[in-house]
Each structure stands twice: as C-alpha cells, then as structure tokens.
Protein backbone atom coordinates (compact mmCIF):
# COMPACT_ATOMS: atom_id res chain seq x y z
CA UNK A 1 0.00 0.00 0.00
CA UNK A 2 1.21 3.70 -0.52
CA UNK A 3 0.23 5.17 2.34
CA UNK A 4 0.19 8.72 2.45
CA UNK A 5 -2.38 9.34 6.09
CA UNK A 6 0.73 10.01 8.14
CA UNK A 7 4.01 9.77 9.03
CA UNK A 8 3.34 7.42 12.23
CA UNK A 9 3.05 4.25 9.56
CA UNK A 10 6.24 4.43 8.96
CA UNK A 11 8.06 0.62 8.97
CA UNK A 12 11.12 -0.47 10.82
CA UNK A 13 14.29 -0.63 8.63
CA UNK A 14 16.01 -4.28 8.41
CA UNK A 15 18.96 -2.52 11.02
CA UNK A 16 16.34 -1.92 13.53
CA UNK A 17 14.65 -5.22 13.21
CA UNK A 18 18.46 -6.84 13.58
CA UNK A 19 19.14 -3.79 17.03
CA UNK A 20 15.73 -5.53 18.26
CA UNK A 21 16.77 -8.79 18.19
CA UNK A 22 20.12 -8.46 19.46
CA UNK A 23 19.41 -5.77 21.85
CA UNK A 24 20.12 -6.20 25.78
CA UNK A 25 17.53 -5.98 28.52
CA UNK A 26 16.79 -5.63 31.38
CA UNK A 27 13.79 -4.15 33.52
CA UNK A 28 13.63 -0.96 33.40
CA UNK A 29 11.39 -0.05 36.00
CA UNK A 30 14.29 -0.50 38.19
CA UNK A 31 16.70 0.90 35.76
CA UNK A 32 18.23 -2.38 35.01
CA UNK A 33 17.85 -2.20 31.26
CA UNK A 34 21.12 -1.37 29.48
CA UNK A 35 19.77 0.16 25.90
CA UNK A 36 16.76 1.92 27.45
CA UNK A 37 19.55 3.86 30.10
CA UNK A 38 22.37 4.73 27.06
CA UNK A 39 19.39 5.89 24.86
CA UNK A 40 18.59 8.01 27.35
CA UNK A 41 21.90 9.32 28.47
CA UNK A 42 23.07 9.72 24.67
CA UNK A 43 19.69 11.29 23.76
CA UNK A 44 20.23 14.30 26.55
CA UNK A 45 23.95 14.44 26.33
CA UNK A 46 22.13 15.46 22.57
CA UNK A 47 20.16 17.36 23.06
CA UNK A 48 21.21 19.86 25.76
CA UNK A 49 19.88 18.44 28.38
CA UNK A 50 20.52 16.82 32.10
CA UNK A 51 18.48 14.01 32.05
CA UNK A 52 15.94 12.03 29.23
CA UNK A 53 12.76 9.65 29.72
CA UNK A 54 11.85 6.90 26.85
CA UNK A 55 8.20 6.70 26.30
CA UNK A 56 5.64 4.26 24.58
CA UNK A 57 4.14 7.78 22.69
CA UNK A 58 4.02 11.34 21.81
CA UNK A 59 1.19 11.46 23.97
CA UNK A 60 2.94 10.28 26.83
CA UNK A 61 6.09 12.24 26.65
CA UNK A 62 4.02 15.82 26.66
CA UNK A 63 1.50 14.27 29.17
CA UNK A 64 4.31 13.67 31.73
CA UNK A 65 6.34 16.91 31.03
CA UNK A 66 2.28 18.68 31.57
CA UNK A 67 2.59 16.61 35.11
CA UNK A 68 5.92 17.69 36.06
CA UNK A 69 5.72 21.10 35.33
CA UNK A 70 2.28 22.02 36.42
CA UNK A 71 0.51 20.75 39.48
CA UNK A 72 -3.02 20.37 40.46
CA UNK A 73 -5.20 23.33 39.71
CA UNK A 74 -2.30 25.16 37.83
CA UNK A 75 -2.54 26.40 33.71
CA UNK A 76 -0.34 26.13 30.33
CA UNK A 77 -0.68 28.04 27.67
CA UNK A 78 -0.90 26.58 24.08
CA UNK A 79 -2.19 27.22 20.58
CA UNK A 80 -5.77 26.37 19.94
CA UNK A 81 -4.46 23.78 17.15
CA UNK A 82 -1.45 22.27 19.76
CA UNK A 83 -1.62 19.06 19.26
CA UNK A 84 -1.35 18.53 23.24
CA UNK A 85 -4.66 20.44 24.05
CA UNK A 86 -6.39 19.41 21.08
CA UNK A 87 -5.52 15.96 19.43
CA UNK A 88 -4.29 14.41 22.89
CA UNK A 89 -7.88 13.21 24.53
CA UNK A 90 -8.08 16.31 27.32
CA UNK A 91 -4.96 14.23 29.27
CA UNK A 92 -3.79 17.19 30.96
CA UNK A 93 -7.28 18.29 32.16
CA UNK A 94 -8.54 14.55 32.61
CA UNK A 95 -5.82 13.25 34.00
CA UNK A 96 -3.12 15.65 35.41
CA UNK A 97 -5.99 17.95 36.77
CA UNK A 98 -4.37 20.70 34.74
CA UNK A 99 -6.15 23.61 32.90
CA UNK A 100 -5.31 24.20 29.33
CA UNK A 101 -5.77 27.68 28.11
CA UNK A 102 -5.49 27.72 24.45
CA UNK A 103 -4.18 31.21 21.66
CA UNK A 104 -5.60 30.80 18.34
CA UNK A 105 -2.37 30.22 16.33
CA UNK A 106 -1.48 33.07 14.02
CA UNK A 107 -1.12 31.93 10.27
CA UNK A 108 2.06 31.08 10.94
CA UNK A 109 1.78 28.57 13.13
CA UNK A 110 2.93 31.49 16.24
CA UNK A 111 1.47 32.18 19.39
CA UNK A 112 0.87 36.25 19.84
CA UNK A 113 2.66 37.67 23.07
CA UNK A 114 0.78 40.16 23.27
CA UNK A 115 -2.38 36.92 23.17
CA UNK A 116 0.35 35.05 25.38
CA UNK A 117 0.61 37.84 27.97
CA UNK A 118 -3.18 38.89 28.02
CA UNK A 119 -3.95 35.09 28.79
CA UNK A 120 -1.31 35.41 31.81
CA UNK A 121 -3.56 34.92 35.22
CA UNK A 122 -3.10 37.18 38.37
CA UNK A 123 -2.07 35.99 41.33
CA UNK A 124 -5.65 35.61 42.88
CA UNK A 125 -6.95 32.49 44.24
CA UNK A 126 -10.28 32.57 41.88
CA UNK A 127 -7.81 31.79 38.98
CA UNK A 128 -5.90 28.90 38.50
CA UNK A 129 -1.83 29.90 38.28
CA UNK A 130 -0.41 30.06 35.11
CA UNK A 131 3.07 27.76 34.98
CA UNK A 132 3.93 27.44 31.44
CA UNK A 133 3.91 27.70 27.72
CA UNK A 134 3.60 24.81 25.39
CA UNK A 135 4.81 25.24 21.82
CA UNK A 136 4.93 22.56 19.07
CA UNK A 137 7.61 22.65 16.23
CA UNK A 138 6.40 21.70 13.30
CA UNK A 139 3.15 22.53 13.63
CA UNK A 140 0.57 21.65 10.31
CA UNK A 141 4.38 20.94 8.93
CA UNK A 142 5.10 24.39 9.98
CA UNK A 143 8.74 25.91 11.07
CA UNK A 144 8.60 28.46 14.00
CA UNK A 145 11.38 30.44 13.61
CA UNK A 146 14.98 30.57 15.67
CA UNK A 147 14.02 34.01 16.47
CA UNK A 148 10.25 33.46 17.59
CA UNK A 149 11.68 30.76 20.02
CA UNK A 150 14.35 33.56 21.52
CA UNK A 151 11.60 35.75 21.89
CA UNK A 152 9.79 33.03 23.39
CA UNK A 153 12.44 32.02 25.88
CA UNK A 154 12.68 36.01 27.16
CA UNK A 155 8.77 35.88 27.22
CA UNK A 156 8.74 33.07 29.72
CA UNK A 157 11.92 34.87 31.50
CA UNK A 158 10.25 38.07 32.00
CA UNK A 159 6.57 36.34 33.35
CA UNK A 160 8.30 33.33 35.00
CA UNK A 161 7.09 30.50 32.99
CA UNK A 162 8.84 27.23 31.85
CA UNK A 163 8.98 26.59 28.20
CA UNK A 164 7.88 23.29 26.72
CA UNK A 165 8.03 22.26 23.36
CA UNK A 166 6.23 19.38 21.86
CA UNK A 167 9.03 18.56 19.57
CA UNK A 168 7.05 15.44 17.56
CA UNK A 169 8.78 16.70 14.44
CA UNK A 170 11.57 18.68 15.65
CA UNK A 171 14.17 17.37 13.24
CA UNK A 172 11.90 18.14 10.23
CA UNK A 173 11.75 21.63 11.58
CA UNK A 174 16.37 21.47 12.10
CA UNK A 175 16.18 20.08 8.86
CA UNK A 176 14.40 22.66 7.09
CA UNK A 177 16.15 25.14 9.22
CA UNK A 178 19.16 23.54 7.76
CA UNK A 179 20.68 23.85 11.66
CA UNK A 180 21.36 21.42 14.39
CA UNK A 181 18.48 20.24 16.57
CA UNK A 182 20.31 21.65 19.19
CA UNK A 183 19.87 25.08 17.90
CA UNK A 184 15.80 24.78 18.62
CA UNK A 185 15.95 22.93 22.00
CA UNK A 186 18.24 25.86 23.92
CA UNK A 187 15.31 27.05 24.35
CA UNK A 188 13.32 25.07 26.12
CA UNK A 189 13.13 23.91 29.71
CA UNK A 190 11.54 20.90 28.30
CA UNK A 191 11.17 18.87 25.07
CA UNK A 192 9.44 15.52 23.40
CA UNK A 193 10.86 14.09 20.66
CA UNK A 194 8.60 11.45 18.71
CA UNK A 195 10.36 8.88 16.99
CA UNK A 196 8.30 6.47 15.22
CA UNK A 197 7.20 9.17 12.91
CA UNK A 198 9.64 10.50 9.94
CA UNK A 199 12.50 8.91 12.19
CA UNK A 200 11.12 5.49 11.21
CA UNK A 201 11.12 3.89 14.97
CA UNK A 202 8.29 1.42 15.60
CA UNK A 203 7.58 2.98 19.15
CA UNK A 204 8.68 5.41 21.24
CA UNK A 205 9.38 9.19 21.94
CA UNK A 206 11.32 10.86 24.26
CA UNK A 207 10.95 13.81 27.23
CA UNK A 208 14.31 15.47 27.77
CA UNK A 209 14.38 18.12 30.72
CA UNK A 210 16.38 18.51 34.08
CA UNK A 211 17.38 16.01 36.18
CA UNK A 212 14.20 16.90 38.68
CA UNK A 213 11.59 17.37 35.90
CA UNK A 214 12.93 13.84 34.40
CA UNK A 215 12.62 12.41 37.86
CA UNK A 216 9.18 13.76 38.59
CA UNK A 217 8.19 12.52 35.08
CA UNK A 218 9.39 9.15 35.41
CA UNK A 219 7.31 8.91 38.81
CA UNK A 220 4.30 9.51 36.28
CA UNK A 221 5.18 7.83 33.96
CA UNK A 222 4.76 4.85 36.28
CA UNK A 223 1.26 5.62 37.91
CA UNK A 224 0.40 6.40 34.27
CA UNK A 225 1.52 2.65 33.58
CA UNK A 226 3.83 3.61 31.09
CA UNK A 227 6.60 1.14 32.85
CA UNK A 228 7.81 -0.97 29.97
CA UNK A 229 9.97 -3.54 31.74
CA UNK A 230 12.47 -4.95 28.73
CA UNK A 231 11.89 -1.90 26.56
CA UNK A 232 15.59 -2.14 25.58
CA UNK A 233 14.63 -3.94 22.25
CA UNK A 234 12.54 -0.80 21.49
CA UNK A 235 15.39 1.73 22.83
CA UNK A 236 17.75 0.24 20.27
CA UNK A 237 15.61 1.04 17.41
CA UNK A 238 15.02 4.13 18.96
CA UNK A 239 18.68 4.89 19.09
CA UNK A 240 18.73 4.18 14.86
CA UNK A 241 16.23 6.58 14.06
CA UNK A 242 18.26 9.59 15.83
CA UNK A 243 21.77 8.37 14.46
CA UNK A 244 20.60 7.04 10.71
CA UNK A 245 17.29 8.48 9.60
CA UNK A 246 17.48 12.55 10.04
CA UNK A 247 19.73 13.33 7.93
CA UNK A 248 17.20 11.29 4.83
CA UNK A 249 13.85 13.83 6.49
CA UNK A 250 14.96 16.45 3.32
CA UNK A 251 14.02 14.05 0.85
CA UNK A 252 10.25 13.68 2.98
CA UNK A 253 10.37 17.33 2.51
CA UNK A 254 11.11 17.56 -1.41
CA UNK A 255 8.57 14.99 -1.92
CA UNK A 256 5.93 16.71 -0.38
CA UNK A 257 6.93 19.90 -2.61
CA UNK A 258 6.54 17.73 -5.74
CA UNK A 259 3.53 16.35 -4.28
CA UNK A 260 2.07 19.91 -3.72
CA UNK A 261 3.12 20.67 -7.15
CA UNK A 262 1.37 17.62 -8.77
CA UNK A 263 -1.76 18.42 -6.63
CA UNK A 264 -2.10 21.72 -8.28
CA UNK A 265 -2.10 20.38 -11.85
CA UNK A 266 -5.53 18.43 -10.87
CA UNK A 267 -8.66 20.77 -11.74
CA UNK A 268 -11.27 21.28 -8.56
CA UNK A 269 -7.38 20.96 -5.97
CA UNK A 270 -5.83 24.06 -4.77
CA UNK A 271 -2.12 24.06 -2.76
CA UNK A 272 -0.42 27.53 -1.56
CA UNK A 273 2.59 25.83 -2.30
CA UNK A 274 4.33 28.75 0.59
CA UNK A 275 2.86 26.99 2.88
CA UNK A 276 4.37 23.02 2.67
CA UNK A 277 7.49 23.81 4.62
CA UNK A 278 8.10 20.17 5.31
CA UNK A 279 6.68 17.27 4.73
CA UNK A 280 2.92 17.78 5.32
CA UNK A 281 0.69 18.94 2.68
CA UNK A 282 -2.61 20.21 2.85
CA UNK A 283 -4.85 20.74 -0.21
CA UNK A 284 -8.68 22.72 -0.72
CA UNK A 285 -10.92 20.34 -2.49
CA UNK A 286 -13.81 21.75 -5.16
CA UNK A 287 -16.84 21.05 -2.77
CA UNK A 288 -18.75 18.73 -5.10
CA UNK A 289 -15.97 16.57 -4.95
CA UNK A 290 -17.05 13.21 -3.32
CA UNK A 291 -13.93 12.97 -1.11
CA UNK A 292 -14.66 9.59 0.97
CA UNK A 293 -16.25 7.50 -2.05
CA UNK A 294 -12.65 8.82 -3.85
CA UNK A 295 -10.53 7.55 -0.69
CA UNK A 296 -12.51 4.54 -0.55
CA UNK A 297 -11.62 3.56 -4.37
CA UNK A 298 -8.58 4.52 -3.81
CA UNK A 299 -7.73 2.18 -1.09
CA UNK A 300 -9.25 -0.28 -3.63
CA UNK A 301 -6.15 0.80 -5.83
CA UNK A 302 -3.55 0.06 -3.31
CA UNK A 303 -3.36 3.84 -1.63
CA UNK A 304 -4.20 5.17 1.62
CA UNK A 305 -5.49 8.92 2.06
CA UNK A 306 -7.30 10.53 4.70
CA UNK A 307 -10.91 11.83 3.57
CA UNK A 308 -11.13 15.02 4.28
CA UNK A 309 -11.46 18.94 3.03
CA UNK A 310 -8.57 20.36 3.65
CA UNK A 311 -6.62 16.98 2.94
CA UNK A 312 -3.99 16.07 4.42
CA UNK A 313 -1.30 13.99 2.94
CA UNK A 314 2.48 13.44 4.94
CA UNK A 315 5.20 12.21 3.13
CA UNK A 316 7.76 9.69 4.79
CA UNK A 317 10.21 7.41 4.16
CA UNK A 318 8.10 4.79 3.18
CA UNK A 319 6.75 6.91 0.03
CA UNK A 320 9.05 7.57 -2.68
CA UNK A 321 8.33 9.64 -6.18
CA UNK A 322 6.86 6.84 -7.94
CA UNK A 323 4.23 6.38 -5.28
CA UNK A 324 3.67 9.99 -5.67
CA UNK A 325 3.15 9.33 -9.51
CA UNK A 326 0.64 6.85 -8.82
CA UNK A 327 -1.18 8.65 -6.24
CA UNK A 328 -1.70 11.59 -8.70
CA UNK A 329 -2.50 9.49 -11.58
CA UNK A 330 -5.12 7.48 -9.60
CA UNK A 331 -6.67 10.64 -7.87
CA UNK A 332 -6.71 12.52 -10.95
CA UNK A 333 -8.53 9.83 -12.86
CA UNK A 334 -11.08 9.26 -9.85
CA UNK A 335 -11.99 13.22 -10.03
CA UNK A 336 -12.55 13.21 -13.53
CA UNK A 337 -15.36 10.75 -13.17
CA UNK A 338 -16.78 11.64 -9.67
C-alpha cells in the first residue's frame, strides 16, 4: 500500500529489526535495562539536556512533562491547534488535573505575546496559576522560527514561565532550518521528541528536561503505567532513528513539494505551495468533490489517504516519487469521473 495518512506508519528498517533482536535488557522499571539507560543518556547528552525519559508515545512524553511542570489546579498556555490540548484526549485536564488555556495560532503557526501575555492569570486564588507555555515545532508541517523561540524564551523569562516544546517533528523543523536540533531545543526547559514518525522507529518518543523534571516525570510515567519492563529492544531502534534516519527527512520534505506541485495540476485541488514547509501537505478540495467515495476507491487501488477537506497527505520514508506518480494518476482519474 502507498500510504500517504501520516508519518506514524512508517516501517522499521532491516537494522532496527536486527538492534531488536540483538538488543540487551533488562527491567527498566528498576533501571536495570542497558539500551533503554544509554538511549537516554546519549539522547540528553544530545540534546542539551541533564536528564531524558523513553516513552511508549508522543502522547505520553508531553502528558508527563504537563505533570511535572504544572501541578493540580495550575494552567499552560498553548495554541488552539497544539496538538497537546487538542488531538491528545483532554490528558492534561482529565488526567493531570491541569487547565489548558489555548491562543488561536497566528497563520504562521505562532502564538501572539501580546495573546500570550493577556492570557497570563493574576495571582488571585479565583484563577488557577499560570506555569507554562507549550509550543509545538512543526506545527501543520510548519517551522517556528529561531528568532520566535528567543523571543519566546525572554517571554517566559520576563513572566516566569517554563517553556515546553512538543518537539514530535523537531528534526523536520532542524532540517528545514538547515541547523542542528540543538539550535531549537536551547530554548526550552523541556522537550518531546517522537520517533516512530519520519525517524522510522516502531515505538517510542522521548521527554528530555532537568534532572528533577525527568525524575518527577518518570514517577508519572509509572502511575500512568507507562513502565515498559524490557523496553531495551525498542530503545535500540530508537537509538537508529536519531543516528541514521534525520539526515534522509529532506528528501520527505522535497517529496511533499513535488507532491504539492502535482496536486495543483488536478482541476477542482488548490495548494499555496508557501505553505508546505516540510513534509505535510494540505490541499482545498472543489466542494462537489465526493472525497470519501474517492478515498474509498482509492484504497481499492492500493493507496491510503485521509478523507477530508482540507486533505492532508504526509510524506515519509516509506513513500518515494513513484508512489507519488501513482497517487496523482489514480486521484486525478477518480476526479474526472466523480
């Protein structure tokens, strides 16, 4: 199948499958697994940071780093479209007791500070206490920029906040940047990385913080029953994607350019080709277009969309050109005939 709904299908290489299989374990619970403990002292040694966490999801990583930042009662900041207030099942509120108060994101993909600061509660006891600011880097395959983040960073300085970032696709964002990942998470007191997206991991993602937010997160992470026992088979995949697969992300990213590019040939499909930064595309469908009988016969063809108006299509290393060819070839002749 070409499958073009994310970049979470994404299929272990044959090196990973062989690091699975040959990895040592241990429980790591009590800290006894080998992999799982170098991941996570190569990952922070990284990344800039003191101390890392390996966790089963995305989800989980900016769940705990929620949990050990904010207490009962307190508030975090985010976009409206944050993936962590809107696509993560309420887990902060439900679950870590925490209120979200989301900024409609500018075009951009930015938060306003001037939004940011107005959102800032008093010290009064009718409010709950404002703790931090959540950013997410790509967002919609969007790049904030190196400066946004300073300003960011001297935001969160001047109203004593910690600075989070829900880094799911932070190397597509260094990548596009053309810098070093570290150059994005100086920033932050706080960062997830997800792995088993463009980085081609089966499982796992990582929260990177301070030795005492890392600590707090990993007491979470427990009552959360995120304690994986012999997750050292998944750490040494883990440790492939971060060492073999970034460096390939810019060819995710020129795909989804020719992808856009294709798209906009198609009569009744609209790109703003300014807009696919990496490797997420979204594309305005003509209205009268049938869009789930078209992903429906499509999966009958051997390719995977999403239905949906925008769509959205992510490019990964699973999808080369020629899938790209096909895909356009297939939807084009479906939307001459629907």
């Amino acid at each position: 199948m070409i499958d073009l709904r994310s970049d979470t299908v994404t299929r272990p290489c044959e090196a990973m499958r062989q690091a699975i299989a040959q990895a040592q374990v241990g429980d790591d619970v009590y800290g006894d697994d080998p992999t799982v403990n170098e991941l996570e002292k190569w990952a922070a040694e990284r990344h800039g940071f003191a101390a890392a966490i390996f966790c089963s999801s995305g989800t989980q990583a900016n769940l705990l780093a929620l949990m050990a930042h904010c207490e009962r009662g307190d508030e975090y900041l985010c976009g409206q479209q944050a993936h962590n207030y809107k696509f993560e099942g309420g887990g902060a509120a439900v679950l870590g007791s925490i209120q979200p108060q989301p900024i409609e994101n500018e075009p951009d993909g930015t938060l306003s500070f001037d939004k940011l600061r107005a959102a800032i509660k008093p010290l009064d006891p009718h409010f709950a206490q404002t703790k931090l600011l959540s950013l997410e880097n790509t967002i919609g395959g969007k790049v904030l920029p190196l400066a946004y983040l300073a300003q960011a960073k001297d935001f969160c300085v001047t109203h004593q906040l910690q600075l989070h970032l829900d880094g799911a696709r932070v190397y597509n964002a260094a990548v596009a940047l053309n810098v070093d990942v570290i150059e994005i998470s100086q920033y932050f007191d706080s960062m997830s990385v997800c792995l088993s997206k463009g980085l081609g991991a089966p499982i796992g993602s990582l929260l990177l913080g301070s030795t005492e937010l890392i600590a707090k997160a990993r007491r979470w992470r427990k009552v959360l029953g995120g304690g994986m026992r012999q997750a050292g088979m998944l750490a040494a995949a883990a440790k492939i994607s971060l060492t073999k697969n970034v460096g390939r992300l810019i060819e995710d990213h020129q795909n989804a350019k020719y992808l856009a590019e294709q798209l906009n040939k198609i009569s009744g499909i609209e790109v703003n080709l300014s807009e696919v930064e990496t490797n997420i595309v979204y594309a305005a469908l003509d209205e009268n277009l049938n869009i789930k009988g078209i992903t429906q016969q499509l999966k009958e063809n051997g390719v995977l969309i999403t239905a949906g108006n925008p769509m959205r299509l992510v490019t990964h290393l699973d999808i080369i050109k020629s899938d790209i060819d096909i895909f356009i070839q297939n939807f084009g002749n479906l939307i001459k005939v629907s």
